[in-house]
Protein backbone atom coordinates (compact mmCIF):
# COMPACT_ATOMS: atom_id res chain seq x y z
CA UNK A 1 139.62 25.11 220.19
CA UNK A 2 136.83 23.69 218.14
CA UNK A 3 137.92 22.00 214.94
CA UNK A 4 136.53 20.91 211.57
CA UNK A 5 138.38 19.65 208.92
CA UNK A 6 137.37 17.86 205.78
CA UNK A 7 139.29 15.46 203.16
CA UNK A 8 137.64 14.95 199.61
CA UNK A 9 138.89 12.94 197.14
CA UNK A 10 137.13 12.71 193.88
CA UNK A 11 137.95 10.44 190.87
CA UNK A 12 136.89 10.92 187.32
CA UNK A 13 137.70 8.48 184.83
CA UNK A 14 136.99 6.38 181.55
CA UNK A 15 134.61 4.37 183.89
CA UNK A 16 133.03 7.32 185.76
CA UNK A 17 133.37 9.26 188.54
CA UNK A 18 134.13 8.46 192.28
CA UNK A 19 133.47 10.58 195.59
CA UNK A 20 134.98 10.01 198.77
CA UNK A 21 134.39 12.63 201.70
CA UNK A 22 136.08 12.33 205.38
CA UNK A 23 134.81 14.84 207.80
CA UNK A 24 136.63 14.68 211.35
CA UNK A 25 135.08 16.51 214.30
CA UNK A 26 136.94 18.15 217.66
CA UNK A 27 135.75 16.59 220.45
CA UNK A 28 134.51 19.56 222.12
CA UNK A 29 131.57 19.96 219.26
CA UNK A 30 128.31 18.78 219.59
CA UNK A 31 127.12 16.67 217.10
CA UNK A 32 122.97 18.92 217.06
CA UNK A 33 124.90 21.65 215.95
CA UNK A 34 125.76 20.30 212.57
CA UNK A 35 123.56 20.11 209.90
CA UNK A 36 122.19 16.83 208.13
CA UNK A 37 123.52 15.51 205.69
CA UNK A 38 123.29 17.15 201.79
CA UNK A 39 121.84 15.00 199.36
CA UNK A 40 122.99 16.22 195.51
CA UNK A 41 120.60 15.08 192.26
CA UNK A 42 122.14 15.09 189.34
CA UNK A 43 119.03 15.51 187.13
CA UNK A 44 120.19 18.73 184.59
CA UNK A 45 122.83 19.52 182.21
CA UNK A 46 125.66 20.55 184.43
CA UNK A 47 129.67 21.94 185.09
CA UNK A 48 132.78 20.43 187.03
CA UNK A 49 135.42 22.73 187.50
CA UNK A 50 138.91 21.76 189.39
CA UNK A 51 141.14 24.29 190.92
CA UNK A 52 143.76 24.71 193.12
CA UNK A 53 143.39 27.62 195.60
CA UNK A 54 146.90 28.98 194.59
CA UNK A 55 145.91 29.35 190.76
CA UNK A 56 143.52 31.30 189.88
CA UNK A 57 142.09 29.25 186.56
CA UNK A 58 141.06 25.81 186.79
CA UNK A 59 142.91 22.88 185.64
CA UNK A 60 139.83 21.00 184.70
CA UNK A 61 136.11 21.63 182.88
CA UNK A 62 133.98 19.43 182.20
CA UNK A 63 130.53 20.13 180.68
CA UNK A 64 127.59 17.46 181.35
CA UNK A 65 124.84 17.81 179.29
CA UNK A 66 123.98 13.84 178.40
CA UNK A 67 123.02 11.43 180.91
CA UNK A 68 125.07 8.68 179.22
CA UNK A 69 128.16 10.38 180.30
CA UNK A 70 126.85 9.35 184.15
CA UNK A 71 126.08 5.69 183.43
CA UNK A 72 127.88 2.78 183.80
CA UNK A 73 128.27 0.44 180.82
């Protein structure tokens, strides 16, 4: 059987955030059938929201709507 699976950690802090993603493949995939990689830009106001998958409200919000939350001092 064909398998993907995918770890991602994310840390969010006094000092900013931190993103960490693992992706493992079966052998048995090929690696043209998977698409490129996503590229995220950060350039609006937006929303974090954490959640478990058992619960069904999130244990964290977090509104960004000024770029100084994003950069490092």
């Amino acid at each position: 059987m064909d398998k993907i699976t995918e770890d991602v950690r994310f840390q969010l802090n006094e000092y900013g955030a931190r993103l960490s993603v693992l992706t493992e493949m079966g052998a048995e995939l090929a690696y043209d059938d998977h698409p490129p990689p996503r590229h995220f830009v950060f350039d609006k106001p937006f929303l974090i929201l954490l959640e478990k998958s058992s619960s069904s409200r999130p244990y964290f919000a977090l509104w960004v709507g000024n770029p100084t939350l994003l950069v490092a001092e």
